[in-house]
N, C-alpha and C. Protein backbone atom coordinates (compact mmCIF):
# COMPACT_ATOMS: atom_id res chain seq x y z
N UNK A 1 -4.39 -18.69 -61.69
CA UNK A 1 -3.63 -19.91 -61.69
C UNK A 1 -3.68 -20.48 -63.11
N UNK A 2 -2.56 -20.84 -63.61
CA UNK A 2 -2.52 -21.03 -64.95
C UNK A 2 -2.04 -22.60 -64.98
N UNK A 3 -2.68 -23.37 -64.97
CA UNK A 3 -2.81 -25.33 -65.28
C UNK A 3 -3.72 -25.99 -65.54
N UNK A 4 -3.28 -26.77 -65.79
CA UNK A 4 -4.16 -27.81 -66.65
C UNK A 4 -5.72 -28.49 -65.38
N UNK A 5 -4.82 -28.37 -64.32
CA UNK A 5 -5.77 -28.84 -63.16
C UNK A 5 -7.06 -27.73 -63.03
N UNK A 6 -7.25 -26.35 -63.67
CA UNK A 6 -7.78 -25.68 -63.47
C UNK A 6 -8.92 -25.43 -64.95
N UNK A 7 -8.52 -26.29 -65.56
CA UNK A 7 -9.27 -26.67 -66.86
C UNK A 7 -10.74 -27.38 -66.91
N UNK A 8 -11.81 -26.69 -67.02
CA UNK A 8 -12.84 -27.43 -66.58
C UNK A 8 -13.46 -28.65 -67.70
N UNK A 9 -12.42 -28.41 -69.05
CA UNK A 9 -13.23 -29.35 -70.02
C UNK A 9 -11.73 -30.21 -70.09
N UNK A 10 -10.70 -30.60 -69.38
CA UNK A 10 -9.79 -31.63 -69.10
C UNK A 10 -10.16 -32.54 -68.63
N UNK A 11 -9.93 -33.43 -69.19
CA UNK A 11 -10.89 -34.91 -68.37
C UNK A 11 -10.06 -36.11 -67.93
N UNK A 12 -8.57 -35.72 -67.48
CA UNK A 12 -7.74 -36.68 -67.20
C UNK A 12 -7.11 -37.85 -67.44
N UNK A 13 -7.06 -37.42 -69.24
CA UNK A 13 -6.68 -38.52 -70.26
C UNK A 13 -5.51 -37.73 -70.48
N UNK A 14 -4.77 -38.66 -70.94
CA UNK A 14 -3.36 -38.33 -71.07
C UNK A 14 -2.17 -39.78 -70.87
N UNK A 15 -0.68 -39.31 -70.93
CA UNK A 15 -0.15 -40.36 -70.26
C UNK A 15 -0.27 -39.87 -68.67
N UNK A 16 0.48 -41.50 -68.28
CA UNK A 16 0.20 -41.33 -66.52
C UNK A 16 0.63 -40.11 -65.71
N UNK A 17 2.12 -39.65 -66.39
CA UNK A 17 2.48 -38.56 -65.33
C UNK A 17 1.61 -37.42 -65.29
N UNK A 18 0.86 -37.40 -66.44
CA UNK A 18 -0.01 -35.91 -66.66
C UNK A 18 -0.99 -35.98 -66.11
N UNK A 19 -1.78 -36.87 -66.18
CA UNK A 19 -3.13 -37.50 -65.20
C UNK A 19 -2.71 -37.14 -63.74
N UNK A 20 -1.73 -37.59 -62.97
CA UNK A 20 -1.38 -38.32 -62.02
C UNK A 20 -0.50 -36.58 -61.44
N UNK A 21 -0.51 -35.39 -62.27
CA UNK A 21 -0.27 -34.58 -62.30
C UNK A 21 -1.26 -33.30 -62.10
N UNK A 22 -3.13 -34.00 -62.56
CA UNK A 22 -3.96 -33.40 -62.96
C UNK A 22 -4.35 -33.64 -61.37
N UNK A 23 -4.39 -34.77 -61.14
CA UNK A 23 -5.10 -35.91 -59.92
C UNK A 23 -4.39 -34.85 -58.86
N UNK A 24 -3.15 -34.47 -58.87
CA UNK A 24 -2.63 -33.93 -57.26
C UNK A 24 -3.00 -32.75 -57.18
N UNK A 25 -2.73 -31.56 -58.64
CA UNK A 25 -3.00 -30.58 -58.58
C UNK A 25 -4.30 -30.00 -58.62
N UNK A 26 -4.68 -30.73 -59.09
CA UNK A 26 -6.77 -30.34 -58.53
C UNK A 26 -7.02 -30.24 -57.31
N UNK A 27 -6.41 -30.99 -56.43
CA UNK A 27 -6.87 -31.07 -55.27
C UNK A 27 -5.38 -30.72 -53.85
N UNK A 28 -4.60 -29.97 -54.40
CA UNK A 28 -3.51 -29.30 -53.81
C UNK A 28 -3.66 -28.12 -52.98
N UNK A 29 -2.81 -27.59 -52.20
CA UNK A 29 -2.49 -26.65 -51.29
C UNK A 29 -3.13 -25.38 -52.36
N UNK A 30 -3.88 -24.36 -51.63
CA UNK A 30 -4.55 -23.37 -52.10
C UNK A 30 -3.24 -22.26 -52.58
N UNK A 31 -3.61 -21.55 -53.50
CA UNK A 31 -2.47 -20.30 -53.73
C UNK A 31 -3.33 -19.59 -53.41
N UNK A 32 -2.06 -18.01 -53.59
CA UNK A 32 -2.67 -17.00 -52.88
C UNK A 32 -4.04 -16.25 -53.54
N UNK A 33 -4.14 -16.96 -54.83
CA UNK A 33 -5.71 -16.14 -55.25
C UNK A 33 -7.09 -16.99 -54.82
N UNK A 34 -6.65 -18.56 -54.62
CA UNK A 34 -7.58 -19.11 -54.33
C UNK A 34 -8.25 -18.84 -52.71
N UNK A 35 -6.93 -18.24 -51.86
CA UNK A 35 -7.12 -17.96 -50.34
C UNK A 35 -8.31 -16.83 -50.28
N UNK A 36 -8.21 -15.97 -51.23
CA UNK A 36 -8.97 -14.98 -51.42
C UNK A 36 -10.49 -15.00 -51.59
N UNK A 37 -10.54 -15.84 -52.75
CA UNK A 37 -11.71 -16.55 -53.05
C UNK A 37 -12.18 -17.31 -51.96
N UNK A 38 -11.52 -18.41 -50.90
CA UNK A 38 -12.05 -18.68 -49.93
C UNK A 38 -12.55 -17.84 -49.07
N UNK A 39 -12.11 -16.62 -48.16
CA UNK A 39 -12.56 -15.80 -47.97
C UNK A 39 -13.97 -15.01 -47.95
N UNK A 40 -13.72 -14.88 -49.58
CA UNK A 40 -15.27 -14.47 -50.07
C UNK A 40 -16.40 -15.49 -49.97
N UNK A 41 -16.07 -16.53 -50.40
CA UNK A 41 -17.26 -17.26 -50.58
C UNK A 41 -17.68 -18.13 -48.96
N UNK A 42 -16.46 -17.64 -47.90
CA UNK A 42 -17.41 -17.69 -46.60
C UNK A 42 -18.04 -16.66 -45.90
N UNK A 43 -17.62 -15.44 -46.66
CA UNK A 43 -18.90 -14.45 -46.46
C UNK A 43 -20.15 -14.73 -47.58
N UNK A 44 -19.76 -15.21 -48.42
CA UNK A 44 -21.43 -15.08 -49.47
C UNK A 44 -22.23 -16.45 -48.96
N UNK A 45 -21.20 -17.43 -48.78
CA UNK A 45 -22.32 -18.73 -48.25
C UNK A 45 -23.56 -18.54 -47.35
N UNK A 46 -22.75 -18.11 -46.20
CA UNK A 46 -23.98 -17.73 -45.40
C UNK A 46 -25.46 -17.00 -45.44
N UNK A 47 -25.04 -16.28 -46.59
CA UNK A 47 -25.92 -15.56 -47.13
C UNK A 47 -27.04 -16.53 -48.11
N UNK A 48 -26.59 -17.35 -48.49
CA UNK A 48 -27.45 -18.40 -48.96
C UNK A 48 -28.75 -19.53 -48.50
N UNK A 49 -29.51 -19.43 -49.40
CA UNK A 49 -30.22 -20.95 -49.25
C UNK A 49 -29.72 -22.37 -48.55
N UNK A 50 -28.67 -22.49 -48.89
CA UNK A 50 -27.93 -23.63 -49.02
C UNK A 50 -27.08 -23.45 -47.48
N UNK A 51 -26.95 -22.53 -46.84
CA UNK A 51 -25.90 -22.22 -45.95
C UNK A 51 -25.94 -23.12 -44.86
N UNK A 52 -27.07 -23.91 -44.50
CA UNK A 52 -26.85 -25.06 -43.54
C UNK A 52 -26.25 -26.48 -44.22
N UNK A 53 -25.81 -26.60 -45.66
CA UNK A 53 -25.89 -27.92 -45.97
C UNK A 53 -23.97 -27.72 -46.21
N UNK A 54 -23.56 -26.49 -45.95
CA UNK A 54 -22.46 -26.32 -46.45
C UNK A 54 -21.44 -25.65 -45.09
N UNK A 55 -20.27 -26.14 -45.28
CA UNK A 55 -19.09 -26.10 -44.26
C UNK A 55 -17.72 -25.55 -44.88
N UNK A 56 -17.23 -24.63 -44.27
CA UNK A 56 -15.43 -24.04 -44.89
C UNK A 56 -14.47 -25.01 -44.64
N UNK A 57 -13.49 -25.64 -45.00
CA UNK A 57 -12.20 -25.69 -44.62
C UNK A 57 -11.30 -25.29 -45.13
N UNK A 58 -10.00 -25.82 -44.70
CA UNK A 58 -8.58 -25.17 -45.72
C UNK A 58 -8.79 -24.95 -47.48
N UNK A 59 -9.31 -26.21 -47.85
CA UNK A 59 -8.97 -26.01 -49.15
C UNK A 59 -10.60 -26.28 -49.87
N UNK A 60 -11.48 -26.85 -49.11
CA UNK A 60 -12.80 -27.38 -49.93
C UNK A 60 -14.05 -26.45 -49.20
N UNK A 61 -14.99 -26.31 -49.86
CA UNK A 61 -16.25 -26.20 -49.31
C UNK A 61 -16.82 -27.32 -49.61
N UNK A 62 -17.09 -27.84 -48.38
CA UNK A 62 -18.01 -28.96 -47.69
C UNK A 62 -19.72 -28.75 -48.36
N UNK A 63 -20.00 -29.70 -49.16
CA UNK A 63 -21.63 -29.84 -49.65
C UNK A 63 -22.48 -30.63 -48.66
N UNK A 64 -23.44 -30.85 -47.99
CA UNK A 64 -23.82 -32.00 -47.54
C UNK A 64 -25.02 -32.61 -48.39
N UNK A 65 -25.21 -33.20 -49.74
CA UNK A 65 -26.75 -33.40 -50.54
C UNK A 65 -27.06 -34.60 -49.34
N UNK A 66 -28.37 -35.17 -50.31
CA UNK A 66 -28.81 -36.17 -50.19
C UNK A 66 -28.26 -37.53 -50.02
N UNK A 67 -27.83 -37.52 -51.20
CA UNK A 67 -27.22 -38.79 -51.83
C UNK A 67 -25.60 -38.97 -50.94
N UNK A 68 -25.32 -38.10 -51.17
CA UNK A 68 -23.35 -37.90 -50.70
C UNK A 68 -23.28 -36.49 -50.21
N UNK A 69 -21.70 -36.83 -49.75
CA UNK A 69 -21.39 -35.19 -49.37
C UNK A 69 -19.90 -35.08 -50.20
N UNK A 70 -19.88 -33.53 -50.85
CA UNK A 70 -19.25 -33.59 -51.19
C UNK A 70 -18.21 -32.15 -50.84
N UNK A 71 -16.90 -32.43 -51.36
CA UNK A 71 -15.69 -31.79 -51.38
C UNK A 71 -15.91 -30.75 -52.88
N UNK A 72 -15.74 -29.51 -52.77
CA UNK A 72 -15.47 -28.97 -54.06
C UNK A 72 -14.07 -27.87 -53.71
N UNK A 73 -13.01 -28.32 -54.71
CA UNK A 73 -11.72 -27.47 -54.16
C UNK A 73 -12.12 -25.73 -54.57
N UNK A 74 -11.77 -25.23 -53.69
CA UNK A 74 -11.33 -23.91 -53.75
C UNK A 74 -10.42 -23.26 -54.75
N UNK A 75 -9.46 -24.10 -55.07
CA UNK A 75 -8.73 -23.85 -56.28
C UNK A 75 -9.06 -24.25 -57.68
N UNK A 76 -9.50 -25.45 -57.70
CA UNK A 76 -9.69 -25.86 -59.06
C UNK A 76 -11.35 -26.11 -59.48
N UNK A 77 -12.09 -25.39 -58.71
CA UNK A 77 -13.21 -26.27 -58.52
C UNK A 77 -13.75 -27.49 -59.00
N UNK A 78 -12.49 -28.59 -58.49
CA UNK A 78 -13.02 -29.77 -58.98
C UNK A 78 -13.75 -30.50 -57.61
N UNK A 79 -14.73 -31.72 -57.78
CA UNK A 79 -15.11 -31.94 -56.92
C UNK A 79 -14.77 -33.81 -56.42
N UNK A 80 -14.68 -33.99 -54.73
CA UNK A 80 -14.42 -35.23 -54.15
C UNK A 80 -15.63 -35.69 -53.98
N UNK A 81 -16.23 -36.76 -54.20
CA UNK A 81 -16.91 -37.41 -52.99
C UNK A 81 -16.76 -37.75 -52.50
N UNK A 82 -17.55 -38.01 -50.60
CA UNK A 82 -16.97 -38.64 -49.41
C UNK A 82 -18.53 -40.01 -49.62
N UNK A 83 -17.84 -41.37 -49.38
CA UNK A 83 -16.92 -41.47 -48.09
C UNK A 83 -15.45 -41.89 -48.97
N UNK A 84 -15.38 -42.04 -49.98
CA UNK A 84 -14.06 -42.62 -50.53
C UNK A 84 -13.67 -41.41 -51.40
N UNK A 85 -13.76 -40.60 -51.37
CA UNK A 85 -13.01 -39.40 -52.26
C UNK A 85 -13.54 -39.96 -53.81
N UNK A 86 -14.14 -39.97 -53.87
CA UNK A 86 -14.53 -40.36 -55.81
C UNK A 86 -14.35 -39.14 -56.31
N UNK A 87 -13.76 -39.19 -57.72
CA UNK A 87 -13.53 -38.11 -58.69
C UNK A 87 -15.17 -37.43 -58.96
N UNK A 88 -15.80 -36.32 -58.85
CA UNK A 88 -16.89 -36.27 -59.60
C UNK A 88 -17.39 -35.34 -60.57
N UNK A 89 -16.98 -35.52 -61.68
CA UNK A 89 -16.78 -34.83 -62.79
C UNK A 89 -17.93 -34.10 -63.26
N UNK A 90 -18.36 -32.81 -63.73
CA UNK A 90 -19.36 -31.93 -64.16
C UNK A 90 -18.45 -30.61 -64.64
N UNK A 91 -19.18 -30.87 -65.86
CA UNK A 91 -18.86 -30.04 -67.19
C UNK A 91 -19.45 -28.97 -66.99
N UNK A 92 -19.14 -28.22 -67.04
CA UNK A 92 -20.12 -26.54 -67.34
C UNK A 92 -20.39 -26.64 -69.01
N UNK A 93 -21.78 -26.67 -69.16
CA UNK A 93 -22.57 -26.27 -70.61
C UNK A 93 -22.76 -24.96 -70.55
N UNK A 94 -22.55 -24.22 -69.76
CA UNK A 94 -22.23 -23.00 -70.44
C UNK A 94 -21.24 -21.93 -70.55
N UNK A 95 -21.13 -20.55 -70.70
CA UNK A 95 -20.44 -19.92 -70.63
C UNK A 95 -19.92 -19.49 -69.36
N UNK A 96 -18.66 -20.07 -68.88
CA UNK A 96 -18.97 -19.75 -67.21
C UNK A 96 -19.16 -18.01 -66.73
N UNK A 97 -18.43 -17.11 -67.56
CA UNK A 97 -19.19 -15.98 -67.36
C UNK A 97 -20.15 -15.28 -67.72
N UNK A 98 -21.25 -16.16 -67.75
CA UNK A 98 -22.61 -15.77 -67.78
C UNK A 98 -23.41 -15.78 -66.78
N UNK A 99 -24.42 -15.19 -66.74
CA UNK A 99 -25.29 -15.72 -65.44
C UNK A 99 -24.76 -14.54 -64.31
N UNK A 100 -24.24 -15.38 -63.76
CA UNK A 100 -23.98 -14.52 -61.97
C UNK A 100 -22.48 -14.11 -62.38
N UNK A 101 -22.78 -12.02 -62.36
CA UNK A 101 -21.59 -11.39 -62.49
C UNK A 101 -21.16 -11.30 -60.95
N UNK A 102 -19.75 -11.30 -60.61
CA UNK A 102 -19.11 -10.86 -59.95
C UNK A 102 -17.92 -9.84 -60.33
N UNK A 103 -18.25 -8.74 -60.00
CA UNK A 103 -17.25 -7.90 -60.20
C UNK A 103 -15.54 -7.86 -59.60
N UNK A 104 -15.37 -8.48 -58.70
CA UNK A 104 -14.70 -8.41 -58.21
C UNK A 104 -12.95 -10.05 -58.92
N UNK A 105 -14.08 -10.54 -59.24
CA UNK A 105 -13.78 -12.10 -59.56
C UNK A 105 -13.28 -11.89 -61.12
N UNK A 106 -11.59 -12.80 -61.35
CA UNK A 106 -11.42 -12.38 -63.08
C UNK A 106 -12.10 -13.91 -63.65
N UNK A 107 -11.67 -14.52 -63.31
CA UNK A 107 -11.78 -16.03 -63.93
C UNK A 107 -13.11 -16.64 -63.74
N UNK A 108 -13.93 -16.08 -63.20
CA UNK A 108 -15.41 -16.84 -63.01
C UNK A 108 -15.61 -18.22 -61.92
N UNK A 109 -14.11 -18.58 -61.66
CA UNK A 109 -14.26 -19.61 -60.63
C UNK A 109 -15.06 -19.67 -59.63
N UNK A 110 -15.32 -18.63 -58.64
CA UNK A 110 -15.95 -18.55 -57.49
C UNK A 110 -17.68 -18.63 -57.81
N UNK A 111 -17.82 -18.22 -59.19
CA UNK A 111 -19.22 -18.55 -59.55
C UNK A 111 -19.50 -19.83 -59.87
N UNK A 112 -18.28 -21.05 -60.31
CA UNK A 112 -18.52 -21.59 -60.64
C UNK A 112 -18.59 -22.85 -59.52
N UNK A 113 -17.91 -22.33 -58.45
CA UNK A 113 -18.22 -23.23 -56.91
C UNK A 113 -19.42 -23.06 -56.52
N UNK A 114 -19.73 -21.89 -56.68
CA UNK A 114 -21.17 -21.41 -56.41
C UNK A 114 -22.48 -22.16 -56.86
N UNK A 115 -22.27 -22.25 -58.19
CA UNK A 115 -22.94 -23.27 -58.93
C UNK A 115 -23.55 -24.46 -58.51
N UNK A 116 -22.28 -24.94 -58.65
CA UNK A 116 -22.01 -26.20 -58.22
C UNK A 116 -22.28 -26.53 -57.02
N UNK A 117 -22.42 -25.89 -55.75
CA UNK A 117 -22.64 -25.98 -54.65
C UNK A 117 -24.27 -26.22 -54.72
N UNK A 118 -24.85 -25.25 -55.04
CA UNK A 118 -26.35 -25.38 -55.68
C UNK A 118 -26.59 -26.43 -55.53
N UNK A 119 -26.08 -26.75 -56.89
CA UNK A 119 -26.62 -27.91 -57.89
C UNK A 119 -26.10 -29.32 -56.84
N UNK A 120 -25.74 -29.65 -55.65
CA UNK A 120 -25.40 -30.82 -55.18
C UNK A 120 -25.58 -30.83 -53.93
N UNK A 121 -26.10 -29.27 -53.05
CA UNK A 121 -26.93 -29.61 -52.31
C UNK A 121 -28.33 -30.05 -52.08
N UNK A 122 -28.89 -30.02 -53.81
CA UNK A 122 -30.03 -30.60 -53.86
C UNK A 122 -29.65 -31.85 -54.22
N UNK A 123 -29.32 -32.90 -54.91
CA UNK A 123 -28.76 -33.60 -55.23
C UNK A 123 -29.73 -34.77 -56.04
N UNK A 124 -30.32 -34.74 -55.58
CA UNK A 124 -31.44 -35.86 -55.53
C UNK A 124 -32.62 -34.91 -56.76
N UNK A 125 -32.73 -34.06 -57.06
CA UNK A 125 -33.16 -33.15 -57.96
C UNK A 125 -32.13 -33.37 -59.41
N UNK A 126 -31.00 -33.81 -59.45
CA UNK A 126 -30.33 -33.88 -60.58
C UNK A 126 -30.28 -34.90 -61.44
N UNK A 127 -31.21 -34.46 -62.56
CA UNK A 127 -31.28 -35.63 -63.66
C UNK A 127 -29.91 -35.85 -65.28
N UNK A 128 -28.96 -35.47 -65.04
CA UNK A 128 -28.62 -35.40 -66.19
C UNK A 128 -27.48 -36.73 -66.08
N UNK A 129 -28.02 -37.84 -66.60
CA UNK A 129 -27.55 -39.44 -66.59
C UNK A 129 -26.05 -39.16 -66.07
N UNK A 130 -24.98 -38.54 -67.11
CA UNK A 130 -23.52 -38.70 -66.55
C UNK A 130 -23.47 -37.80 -65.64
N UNK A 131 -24.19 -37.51 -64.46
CA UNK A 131 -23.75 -37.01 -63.05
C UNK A 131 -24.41 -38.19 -62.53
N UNK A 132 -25.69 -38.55 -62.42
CA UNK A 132 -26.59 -39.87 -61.56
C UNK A 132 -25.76 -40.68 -61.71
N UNK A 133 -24.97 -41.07 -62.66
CA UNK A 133 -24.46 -42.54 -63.35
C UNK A 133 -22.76 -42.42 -61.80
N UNK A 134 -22.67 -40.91 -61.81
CA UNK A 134 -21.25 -41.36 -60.36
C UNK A 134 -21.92 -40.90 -59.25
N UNK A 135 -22.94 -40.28 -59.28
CA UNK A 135 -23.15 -40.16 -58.01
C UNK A 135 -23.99 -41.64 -57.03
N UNK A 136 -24.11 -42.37 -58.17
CA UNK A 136 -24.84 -44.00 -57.21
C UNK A 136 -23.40 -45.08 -57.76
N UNK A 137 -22.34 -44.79 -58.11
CA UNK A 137 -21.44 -45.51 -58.10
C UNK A 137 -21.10 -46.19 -57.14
């Protein structure tokens, strides 16, 4: 998928239509590579640590932390919080294809839900100020 919504260091500055462009398509109807990726990552979840704190639907895998539960899209891996859908923004510091190869995977996305899933079903374990600073918003 080739957009801006799929940009992990885009931070939704812009004028309004582009924002407001970023805002729908982050969190839009899955295409056919992201269906795929869903797929997989409800066979690998289960296989996880984490596999009771986490749920499939159409377009998100369901987190349940501590603090919140959250939405991470399937397509863009950007993430919602519930109960009001809050934007919740996290940068990858590193190379996203590093770490956990998947062979099968071109873009590194599905590692990078993966991640992220991790990192927010513990939740309450995460010290790095600009994630604490929205996650007690």
């Amino acid at each position: 998928m080739a957009s801006i919504t799929t940009d992990p260091q885009w931070t939704g500055q812009g004028p309004d239509r582009l924002r407001d462009y970023g805002q729908t398509g982050s969190f839009a109807a899955l295409p056919p590579s992201a269906e795929v990726r869903r797929d997989a990552l409800s066979r690998l979840i289960g296989r996880t640590t984490i596999a009771d704190r986490c749920t499939m639907t159409d377009r998100f895998l369901v987190v349940r932390g501590d603090l919140r539960t959250y939405k991470i899209h399937l397509g863009s891996a950007n993430i919602l919080m519930e109960p009001n859908d809050a934007y919740l923004c996290i940068v990858s510091a590193r190379d996203p294809h590093a770490g956990l190869f998947l062979p099968f995977e071109e873009d590194g996305r599905l590692a990078l839900i993966l991640s992220k899933a991790f990192l927010l079903a513990n939740d309450t374990a995460i010290t790095d100020p600009s994630i604490t600073r929205q996650l007690r918003a």
